[in-house]
ModelCIF file with pLDDT and N, C-alpha, C, O atoms, coordinates in Angstrom:
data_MODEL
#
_entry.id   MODEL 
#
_entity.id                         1 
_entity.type                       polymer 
_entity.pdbx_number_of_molecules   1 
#
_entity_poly.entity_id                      1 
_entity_poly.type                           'polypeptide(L)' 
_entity_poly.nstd_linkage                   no 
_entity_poly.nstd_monomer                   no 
_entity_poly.pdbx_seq_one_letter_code       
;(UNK)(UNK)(UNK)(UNK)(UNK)(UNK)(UNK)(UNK)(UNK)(UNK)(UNK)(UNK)(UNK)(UNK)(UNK)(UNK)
(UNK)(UNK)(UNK)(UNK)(UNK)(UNK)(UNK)(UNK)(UNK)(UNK)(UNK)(UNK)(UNK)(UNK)(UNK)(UNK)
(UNK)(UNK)(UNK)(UNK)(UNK)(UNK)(UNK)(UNK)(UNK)(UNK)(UNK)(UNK)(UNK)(UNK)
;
_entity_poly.pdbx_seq_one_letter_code_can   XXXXXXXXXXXXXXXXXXXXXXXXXXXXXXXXXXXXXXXXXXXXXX 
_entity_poly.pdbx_strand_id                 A 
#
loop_
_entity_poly_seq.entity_id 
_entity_poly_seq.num 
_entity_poly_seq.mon_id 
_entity_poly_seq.hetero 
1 1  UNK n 
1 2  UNK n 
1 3  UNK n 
1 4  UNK n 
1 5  UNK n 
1 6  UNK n 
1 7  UNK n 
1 8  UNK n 
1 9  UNK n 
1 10 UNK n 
1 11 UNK n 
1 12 UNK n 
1 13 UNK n 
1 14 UNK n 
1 15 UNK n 
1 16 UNK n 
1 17 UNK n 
1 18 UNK n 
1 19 UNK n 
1 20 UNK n 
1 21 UNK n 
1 22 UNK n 
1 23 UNK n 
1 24 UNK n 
1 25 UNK n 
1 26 UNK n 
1 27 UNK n 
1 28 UNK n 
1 29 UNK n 
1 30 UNK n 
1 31 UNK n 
1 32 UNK n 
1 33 UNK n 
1 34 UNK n 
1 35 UNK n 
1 36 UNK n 
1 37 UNK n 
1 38 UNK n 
1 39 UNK n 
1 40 UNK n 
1 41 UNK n 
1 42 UNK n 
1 43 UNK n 
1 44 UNK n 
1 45 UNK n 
1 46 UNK n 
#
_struct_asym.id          A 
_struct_asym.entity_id   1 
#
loop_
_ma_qa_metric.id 
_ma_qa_metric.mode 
_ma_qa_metric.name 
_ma_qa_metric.software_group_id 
_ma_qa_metric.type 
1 global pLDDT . pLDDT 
2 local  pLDDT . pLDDT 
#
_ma_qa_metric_global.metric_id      1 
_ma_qa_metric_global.metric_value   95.96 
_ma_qa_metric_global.model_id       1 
_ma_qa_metric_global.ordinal_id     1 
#
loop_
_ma_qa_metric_local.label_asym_id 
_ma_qa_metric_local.label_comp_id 
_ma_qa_metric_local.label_seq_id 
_ma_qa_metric_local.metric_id 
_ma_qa_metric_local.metric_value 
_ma_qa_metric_local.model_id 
_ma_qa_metric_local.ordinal_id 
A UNK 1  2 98.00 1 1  
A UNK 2  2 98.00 1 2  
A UNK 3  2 97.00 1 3  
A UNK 4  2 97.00 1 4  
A UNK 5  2 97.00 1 5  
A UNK 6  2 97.00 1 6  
A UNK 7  2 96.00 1 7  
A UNK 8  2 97.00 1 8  
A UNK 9  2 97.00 1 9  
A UNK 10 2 95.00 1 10 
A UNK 11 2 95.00 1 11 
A UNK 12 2 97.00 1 12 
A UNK 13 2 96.00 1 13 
A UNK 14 2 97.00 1 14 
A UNK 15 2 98.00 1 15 
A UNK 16 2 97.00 1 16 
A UNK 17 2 98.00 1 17 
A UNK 18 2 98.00 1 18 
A UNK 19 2 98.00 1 19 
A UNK 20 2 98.00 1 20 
A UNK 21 2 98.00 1 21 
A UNK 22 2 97.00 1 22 
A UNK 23 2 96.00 1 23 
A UNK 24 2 93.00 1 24 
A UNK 25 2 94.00 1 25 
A UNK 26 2 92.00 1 26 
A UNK 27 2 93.00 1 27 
A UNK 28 2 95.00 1 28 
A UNK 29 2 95.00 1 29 
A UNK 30 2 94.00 1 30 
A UNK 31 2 90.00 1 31 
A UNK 32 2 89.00 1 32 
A UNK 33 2 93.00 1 33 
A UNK 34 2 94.00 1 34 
A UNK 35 2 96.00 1 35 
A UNK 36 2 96.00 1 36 
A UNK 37 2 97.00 1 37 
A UNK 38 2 97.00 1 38 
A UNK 39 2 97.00 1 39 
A UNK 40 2 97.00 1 40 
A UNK 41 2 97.00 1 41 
A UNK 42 2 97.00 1 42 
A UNK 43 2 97.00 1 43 
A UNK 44 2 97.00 1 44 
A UNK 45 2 96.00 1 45 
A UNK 46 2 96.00 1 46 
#
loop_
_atom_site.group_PDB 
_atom_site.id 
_atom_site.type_symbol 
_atom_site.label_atom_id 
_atom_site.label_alt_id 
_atom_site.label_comp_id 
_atom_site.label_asym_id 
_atom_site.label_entity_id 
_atom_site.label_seq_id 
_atom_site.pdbx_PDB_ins_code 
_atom_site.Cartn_x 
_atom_site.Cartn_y 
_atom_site.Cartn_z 
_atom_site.occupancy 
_atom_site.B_iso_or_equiv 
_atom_site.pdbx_formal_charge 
_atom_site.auth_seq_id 
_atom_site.auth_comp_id 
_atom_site.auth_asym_id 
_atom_site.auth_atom_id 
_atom_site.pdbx_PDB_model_num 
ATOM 1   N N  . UNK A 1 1  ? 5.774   -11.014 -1.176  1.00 98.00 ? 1  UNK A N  1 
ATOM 2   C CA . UNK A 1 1  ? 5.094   -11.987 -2.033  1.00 98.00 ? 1  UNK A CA 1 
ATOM 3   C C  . UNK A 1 1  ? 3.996   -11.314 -2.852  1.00 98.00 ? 1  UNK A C  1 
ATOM 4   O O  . UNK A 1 1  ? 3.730   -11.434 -4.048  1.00 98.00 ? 1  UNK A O  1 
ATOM 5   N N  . UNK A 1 2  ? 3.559   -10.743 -2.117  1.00 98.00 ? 2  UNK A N  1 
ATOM 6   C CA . UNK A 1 2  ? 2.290   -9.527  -3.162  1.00 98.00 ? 2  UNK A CA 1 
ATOM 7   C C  . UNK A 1 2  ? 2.957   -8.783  -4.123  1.00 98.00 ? 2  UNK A C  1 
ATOM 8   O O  . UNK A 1 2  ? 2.558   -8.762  -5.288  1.00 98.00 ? 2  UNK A O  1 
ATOM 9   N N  . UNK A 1 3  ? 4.104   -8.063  -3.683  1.00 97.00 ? 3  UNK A N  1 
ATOM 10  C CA . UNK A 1 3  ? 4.490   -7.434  -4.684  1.00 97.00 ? 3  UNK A CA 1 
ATOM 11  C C  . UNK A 1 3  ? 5.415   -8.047  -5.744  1.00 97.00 ? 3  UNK A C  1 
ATOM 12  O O  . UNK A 1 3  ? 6.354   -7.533  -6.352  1.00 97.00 ? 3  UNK A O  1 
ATOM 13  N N  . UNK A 1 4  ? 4.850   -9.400  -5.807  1.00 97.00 ? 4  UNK A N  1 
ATOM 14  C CA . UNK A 1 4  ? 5.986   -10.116 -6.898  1.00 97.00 ? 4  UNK A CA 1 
ATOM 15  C C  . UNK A 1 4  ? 4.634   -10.592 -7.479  1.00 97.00 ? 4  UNK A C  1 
ATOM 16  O O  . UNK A 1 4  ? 4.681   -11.144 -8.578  1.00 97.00 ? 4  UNK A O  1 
ATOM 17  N N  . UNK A 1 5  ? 3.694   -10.476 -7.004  1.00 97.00 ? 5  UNK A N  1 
ATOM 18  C CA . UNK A 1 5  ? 1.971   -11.014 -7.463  1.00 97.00 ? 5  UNK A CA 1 
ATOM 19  C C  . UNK A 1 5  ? 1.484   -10.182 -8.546  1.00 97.00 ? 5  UNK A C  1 
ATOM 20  O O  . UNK A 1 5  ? 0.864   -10.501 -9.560  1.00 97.00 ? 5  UNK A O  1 
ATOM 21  N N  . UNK A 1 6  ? 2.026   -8.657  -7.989  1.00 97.00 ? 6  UNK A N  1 
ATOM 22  C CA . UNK A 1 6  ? 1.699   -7.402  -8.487  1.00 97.00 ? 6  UNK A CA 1 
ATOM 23  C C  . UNK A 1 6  ? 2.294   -6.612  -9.992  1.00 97.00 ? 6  UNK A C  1 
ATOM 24  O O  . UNK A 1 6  ? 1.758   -5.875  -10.819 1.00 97.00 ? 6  UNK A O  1 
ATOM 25  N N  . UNK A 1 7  ? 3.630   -7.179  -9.843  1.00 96.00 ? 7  UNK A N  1 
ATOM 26  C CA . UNK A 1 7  ? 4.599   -7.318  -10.865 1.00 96.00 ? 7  UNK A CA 1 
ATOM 27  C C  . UNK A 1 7  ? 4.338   -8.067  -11.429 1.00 96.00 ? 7  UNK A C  1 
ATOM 28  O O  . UNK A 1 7  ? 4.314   -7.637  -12.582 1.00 96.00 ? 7  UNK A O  1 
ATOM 29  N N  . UNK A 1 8  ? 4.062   -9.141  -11.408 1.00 97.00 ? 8  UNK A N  1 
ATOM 30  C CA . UNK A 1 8  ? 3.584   -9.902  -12.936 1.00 97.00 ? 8  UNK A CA 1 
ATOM 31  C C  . UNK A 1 8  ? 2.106   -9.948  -13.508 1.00 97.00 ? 8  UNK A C  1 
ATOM 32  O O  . UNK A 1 8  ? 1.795   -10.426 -14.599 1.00 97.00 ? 8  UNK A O  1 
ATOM 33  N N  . UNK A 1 9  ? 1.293   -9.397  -12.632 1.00 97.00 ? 9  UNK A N  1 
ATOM 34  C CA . UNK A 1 9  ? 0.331   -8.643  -13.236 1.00 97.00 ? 9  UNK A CA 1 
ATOM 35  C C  . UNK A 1 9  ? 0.065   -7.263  -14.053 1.00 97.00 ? 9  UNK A C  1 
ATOM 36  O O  . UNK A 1 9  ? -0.793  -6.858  -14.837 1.00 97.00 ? 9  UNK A O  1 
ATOM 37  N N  . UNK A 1 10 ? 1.310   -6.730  -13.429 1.00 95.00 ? 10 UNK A N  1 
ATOM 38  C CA . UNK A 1 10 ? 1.004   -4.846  -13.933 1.00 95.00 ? 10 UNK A CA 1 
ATOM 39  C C  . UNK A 1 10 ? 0.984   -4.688  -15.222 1.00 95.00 ? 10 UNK A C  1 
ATOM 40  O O  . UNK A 1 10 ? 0.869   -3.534  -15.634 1.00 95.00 ? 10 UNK A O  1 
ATOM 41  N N  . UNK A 1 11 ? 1.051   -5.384  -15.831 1.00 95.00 ? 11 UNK A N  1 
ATOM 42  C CA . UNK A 1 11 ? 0.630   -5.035  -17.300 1.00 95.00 ? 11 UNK A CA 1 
ATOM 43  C C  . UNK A 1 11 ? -0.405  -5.363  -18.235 1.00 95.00 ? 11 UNK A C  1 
ATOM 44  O O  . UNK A 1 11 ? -0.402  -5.109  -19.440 1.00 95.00 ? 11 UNK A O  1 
ATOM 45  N N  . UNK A 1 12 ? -1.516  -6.102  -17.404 1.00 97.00 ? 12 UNK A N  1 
ATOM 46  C CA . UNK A 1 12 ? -2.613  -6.922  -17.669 1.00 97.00 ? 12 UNK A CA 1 
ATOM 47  C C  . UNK A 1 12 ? -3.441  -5.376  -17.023 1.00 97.00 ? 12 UNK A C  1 
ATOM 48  O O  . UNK A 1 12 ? -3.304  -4.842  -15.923 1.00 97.00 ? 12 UNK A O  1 
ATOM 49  N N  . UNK A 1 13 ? -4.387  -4.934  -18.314 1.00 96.00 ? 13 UNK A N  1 
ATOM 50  C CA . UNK A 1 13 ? -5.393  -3.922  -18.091 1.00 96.00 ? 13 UNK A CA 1 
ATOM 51  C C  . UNK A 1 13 ? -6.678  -4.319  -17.670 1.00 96.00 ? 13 UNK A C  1 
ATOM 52  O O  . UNK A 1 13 ? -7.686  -3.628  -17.522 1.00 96.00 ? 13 UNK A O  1 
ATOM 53  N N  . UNK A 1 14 ? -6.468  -5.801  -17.459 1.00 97.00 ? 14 UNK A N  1 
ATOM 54  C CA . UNK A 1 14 ? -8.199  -5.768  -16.761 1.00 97.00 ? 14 UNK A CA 1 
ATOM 55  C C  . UNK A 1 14 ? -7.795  -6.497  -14.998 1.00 97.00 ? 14 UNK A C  1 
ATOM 56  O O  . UNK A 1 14 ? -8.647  -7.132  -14.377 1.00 97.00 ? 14 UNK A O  1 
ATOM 57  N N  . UNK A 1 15 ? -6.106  -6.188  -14.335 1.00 98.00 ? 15 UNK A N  1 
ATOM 58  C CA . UNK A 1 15 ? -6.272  -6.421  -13.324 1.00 98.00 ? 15 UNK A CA 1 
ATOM 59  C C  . UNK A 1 15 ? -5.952  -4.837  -12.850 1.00 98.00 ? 15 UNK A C  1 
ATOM 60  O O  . UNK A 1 15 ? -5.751  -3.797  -13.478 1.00 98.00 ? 15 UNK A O  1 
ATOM 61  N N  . UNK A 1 16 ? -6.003  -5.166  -11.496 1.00 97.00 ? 16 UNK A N  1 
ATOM 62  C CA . UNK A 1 16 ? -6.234  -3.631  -10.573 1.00 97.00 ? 16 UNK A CA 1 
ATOM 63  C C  . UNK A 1 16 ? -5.559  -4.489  -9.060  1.00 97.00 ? 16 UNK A C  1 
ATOM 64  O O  . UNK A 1 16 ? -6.252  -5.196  -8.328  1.00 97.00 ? 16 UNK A O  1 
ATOM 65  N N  . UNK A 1 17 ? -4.305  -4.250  -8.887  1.00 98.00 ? 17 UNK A N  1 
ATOM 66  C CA . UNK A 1 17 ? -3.885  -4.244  -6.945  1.00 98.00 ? 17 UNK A CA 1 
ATOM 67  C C  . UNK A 1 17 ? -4.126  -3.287  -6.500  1.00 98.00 ? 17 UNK A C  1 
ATOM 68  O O  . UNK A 1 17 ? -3.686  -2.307  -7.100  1.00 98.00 ? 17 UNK A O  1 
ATOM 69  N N  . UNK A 1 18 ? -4.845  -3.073  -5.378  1.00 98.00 ? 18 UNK A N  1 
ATOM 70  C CA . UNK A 1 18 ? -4.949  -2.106  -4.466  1.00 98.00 ? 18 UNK A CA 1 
ATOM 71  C C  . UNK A 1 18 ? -4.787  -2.282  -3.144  1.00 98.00 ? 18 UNK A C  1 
ATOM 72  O O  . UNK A 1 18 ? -5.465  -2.989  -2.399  1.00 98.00 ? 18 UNK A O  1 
ATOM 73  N N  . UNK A 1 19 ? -3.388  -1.267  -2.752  1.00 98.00 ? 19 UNK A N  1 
ATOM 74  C CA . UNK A 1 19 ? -3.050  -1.687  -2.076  1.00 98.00 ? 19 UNK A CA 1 
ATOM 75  C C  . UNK A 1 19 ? -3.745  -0.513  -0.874  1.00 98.00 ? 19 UNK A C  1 
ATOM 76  O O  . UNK A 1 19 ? -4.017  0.625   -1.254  1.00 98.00 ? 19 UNK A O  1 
ATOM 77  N N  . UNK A 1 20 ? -3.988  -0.950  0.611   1.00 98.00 ? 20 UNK A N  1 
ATOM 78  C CA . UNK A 1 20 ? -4.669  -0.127  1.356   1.00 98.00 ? 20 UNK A CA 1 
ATOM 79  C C  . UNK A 1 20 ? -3.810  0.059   2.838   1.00 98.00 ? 20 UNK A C  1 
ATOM 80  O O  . UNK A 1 20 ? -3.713  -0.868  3.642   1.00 98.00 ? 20 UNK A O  1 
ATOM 81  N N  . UNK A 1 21 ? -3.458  0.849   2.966   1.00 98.00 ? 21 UNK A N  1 
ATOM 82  C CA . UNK A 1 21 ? -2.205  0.694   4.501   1.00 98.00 ? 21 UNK A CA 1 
ATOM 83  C C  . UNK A 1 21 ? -3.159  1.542   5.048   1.00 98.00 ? 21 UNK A C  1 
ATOM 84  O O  . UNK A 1 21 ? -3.918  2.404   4.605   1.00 98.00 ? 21 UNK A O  1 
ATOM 85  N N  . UNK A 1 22 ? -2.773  0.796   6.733   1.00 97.00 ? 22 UNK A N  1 
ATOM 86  C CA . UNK A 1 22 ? -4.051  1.184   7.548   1.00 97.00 ? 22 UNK A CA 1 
ATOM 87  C C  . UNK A 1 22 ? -2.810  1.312   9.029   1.00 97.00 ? 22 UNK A C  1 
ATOM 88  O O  . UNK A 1 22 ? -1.750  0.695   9.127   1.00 97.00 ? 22 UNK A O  1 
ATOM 89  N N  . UNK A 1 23 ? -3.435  2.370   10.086  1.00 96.00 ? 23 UNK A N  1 
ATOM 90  C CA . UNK A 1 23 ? -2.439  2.760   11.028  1.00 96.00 ? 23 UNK A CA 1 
ATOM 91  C C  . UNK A 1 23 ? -2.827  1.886   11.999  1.00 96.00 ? 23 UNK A C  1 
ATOM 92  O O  . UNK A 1 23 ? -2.220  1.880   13.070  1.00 96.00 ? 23 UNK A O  1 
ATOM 93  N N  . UNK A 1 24 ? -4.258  0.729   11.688  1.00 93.00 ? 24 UNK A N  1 
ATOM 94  C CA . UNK A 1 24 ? -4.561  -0.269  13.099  1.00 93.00 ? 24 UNK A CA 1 
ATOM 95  C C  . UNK A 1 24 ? -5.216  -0.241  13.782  1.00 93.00 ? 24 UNK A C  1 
ATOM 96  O O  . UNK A 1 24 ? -5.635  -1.062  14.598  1.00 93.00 ? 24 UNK A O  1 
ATOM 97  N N  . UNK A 1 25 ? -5.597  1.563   13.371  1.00 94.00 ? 25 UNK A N  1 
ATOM 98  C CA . UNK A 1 25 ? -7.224  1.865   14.937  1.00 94.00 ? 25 UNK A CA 1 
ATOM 99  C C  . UNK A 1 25 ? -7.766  2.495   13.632  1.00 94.00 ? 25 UNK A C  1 
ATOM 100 O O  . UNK A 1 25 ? -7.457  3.350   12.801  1.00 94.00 ? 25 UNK A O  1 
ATOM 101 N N  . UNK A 1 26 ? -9.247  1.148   14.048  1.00 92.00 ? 26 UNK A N  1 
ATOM 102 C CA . UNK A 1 26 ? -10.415 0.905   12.654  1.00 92.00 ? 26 UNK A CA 1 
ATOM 103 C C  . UNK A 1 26 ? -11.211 2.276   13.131  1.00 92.00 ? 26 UNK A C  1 
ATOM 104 O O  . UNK A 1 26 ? -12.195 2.505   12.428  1.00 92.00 ? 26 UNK A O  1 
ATOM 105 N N  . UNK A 1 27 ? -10.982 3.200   14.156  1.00 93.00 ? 27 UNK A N  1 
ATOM 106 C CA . UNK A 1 27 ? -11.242 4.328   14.420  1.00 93.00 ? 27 UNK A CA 1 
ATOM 107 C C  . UNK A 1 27 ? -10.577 5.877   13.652  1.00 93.00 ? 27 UNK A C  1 
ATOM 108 O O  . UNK A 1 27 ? -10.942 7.048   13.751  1.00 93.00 ? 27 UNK A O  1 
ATOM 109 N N  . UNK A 1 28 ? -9.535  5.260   12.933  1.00 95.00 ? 28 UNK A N  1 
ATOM 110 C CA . UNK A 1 28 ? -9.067  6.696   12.956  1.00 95.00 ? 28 UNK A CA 1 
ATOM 111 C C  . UNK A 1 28 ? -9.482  7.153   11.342  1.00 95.00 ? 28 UNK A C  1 
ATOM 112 O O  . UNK A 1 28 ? -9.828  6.344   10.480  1.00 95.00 ? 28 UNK A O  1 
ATOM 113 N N  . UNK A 1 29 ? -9.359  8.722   11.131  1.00 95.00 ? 29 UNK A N  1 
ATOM 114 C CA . UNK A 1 29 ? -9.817  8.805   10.194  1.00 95.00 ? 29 UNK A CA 1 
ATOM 115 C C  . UNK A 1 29 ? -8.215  8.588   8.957   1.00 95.00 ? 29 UNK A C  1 
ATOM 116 O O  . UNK A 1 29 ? -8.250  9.015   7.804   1.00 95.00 ? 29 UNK A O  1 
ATOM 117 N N  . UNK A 1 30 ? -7.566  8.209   9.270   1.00 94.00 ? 30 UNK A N  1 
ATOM 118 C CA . UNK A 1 30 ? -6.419  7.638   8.738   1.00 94.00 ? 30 UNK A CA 1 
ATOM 119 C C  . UNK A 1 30 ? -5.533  9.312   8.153   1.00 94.00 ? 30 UNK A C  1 
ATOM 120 O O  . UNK A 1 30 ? -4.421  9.333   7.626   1.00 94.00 ? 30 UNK A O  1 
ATOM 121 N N  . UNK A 1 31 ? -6.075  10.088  8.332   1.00 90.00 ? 31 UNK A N  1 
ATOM 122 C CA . UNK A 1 31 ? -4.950  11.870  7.543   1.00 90.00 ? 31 UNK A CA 1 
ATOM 123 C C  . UNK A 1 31 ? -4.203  12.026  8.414   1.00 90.00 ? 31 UNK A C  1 
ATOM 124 O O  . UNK A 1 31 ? -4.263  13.217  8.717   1.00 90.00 ? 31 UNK A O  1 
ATOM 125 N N  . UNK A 1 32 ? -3.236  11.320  9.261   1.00 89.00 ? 32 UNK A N  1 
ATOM 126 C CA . UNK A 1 32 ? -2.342  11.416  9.902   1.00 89.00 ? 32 UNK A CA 1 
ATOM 127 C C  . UNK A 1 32 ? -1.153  11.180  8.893   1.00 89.00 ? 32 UNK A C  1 
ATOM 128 O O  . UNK A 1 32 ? -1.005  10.074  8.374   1.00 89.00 ? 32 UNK A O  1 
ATOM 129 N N  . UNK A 1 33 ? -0.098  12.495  8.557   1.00 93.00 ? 33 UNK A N  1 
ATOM 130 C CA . UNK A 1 33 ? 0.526   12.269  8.043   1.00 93.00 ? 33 UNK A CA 1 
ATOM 131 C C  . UNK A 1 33 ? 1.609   11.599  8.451   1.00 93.00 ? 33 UNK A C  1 
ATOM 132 O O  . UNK A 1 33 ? 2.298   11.116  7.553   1.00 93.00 ? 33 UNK A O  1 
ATOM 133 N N  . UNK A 1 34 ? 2.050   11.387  9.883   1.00 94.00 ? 34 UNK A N  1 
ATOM 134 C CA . UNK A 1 34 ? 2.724   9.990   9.990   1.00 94.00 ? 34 UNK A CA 1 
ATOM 135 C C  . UNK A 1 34 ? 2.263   8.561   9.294   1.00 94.00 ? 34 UNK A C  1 
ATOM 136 O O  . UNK A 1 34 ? 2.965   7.738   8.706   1.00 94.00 ? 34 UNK A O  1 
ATOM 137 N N  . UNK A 1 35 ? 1.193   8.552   9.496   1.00 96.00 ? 35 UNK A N  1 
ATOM 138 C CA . UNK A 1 35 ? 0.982   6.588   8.287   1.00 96.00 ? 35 UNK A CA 1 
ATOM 139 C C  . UNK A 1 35 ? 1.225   7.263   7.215   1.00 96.00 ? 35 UNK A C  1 
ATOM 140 O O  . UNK A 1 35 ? 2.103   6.549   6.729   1.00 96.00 ? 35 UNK A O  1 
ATOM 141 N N  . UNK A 1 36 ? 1.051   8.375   6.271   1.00 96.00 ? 36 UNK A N  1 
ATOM 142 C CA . UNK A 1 36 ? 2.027   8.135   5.077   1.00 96.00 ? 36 UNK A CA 1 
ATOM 143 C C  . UNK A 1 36 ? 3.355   8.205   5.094   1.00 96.00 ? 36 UNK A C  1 
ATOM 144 O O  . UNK A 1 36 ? 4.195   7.525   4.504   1.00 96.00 ? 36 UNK A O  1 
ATOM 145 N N  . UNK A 1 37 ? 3.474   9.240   5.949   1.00 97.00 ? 37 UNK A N  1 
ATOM 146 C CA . UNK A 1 37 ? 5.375   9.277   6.089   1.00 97.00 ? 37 UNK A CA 1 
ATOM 147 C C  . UNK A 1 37 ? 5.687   7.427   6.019   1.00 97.00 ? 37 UNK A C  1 
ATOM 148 O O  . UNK A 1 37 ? 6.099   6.840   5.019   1.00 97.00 ? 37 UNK A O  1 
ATOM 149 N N  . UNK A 1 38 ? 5.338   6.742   7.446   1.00 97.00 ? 38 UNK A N  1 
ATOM 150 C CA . UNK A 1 38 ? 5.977   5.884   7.369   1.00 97.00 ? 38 UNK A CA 1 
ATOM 151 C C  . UNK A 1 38 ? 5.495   4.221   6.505   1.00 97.00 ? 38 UNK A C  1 
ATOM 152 O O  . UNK A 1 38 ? 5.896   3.059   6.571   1.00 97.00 ? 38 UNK A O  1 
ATOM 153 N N  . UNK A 1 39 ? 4.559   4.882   5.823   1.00 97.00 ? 39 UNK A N  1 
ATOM 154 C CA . UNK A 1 39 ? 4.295   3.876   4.979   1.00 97.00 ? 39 UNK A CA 1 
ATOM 155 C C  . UNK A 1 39 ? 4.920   3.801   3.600   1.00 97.00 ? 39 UNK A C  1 
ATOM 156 O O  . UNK A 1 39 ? 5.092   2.918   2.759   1.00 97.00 ? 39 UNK A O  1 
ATOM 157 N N  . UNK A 1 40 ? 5.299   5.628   3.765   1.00 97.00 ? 40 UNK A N  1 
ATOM 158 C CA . UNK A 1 40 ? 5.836   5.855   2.157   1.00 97.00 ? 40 UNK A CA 1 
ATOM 159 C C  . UNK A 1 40 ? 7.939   4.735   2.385   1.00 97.00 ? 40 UNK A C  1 
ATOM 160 O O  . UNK A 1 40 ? 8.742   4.011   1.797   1.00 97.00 ? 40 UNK A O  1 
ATOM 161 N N  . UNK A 1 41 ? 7.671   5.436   3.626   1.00 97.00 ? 41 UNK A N  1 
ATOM 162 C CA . UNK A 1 41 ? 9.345   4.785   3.921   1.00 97.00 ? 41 UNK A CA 1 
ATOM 163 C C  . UNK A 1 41 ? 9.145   3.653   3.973   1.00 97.00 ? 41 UNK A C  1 
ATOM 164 O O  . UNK A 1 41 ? 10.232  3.075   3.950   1.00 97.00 ? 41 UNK A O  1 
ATOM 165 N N  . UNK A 1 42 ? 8.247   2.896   4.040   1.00 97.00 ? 42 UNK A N  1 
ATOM 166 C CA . UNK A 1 42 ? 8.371   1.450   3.964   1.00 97.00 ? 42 UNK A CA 1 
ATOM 167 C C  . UNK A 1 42 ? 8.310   0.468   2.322   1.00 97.00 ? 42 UNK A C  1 
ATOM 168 O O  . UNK A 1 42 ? 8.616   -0.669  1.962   1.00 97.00 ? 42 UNK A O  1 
ATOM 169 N N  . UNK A 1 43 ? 7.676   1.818   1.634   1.00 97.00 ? 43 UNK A N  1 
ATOM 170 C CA . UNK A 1 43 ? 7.596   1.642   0.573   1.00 97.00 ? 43 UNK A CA 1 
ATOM 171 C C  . UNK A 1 43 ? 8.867   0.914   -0.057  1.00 97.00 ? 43 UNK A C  1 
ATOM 172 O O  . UNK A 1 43 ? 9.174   -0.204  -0.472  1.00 97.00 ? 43 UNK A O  1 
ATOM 173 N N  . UNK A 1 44 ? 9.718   2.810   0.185   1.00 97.00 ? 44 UNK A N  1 
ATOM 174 C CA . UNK A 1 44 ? 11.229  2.646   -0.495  1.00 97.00 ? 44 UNK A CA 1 
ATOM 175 C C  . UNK A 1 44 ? 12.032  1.950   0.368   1.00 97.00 ? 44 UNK A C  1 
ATOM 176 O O  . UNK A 1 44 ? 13.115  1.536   -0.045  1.00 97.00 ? 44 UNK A O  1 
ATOM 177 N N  . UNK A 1 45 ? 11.719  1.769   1.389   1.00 96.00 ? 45 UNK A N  1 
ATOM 178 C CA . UNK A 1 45 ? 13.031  0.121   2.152   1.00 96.00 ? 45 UNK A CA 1 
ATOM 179 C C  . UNK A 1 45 ? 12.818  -1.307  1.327   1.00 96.00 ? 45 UNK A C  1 
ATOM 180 O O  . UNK A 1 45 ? 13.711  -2.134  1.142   1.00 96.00 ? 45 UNK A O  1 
ATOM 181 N N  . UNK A 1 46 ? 11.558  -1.411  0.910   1.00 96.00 ? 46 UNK A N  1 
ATOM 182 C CA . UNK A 1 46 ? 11.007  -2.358  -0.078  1.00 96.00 ? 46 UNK A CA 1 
ATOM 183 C C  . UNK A 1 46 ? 11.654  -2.395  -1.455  1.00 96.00 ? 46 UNK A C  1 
ATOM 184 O O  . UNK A 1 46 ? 11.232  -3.168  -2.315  1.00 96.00 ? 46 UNK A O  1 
#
């Protein structure tokens, strides 16, 4: 649903989505390249 929010915004220069993927522990410093691996793959299953 966001990314159908996102798409009909993306061409409007005074909006900005930002999107923020988080691995869940408000502890970590998030450079675990597993949360990008599997965020990037969640990307492209999307």
């Amino acid at each position: 649903h966001l990314m159908e929010l996102e798409k009909s915004l993306r061409d409007n220069p005074d909006f900005l989505f930002i999107s923020v993927a988080s691995s869940g522990d408000p502890n970590s410093d998030e450079d675990d390249p597993d949360l990008r691996d599997k965020t990037q793959s969640f990307l492209t299953e999307h």
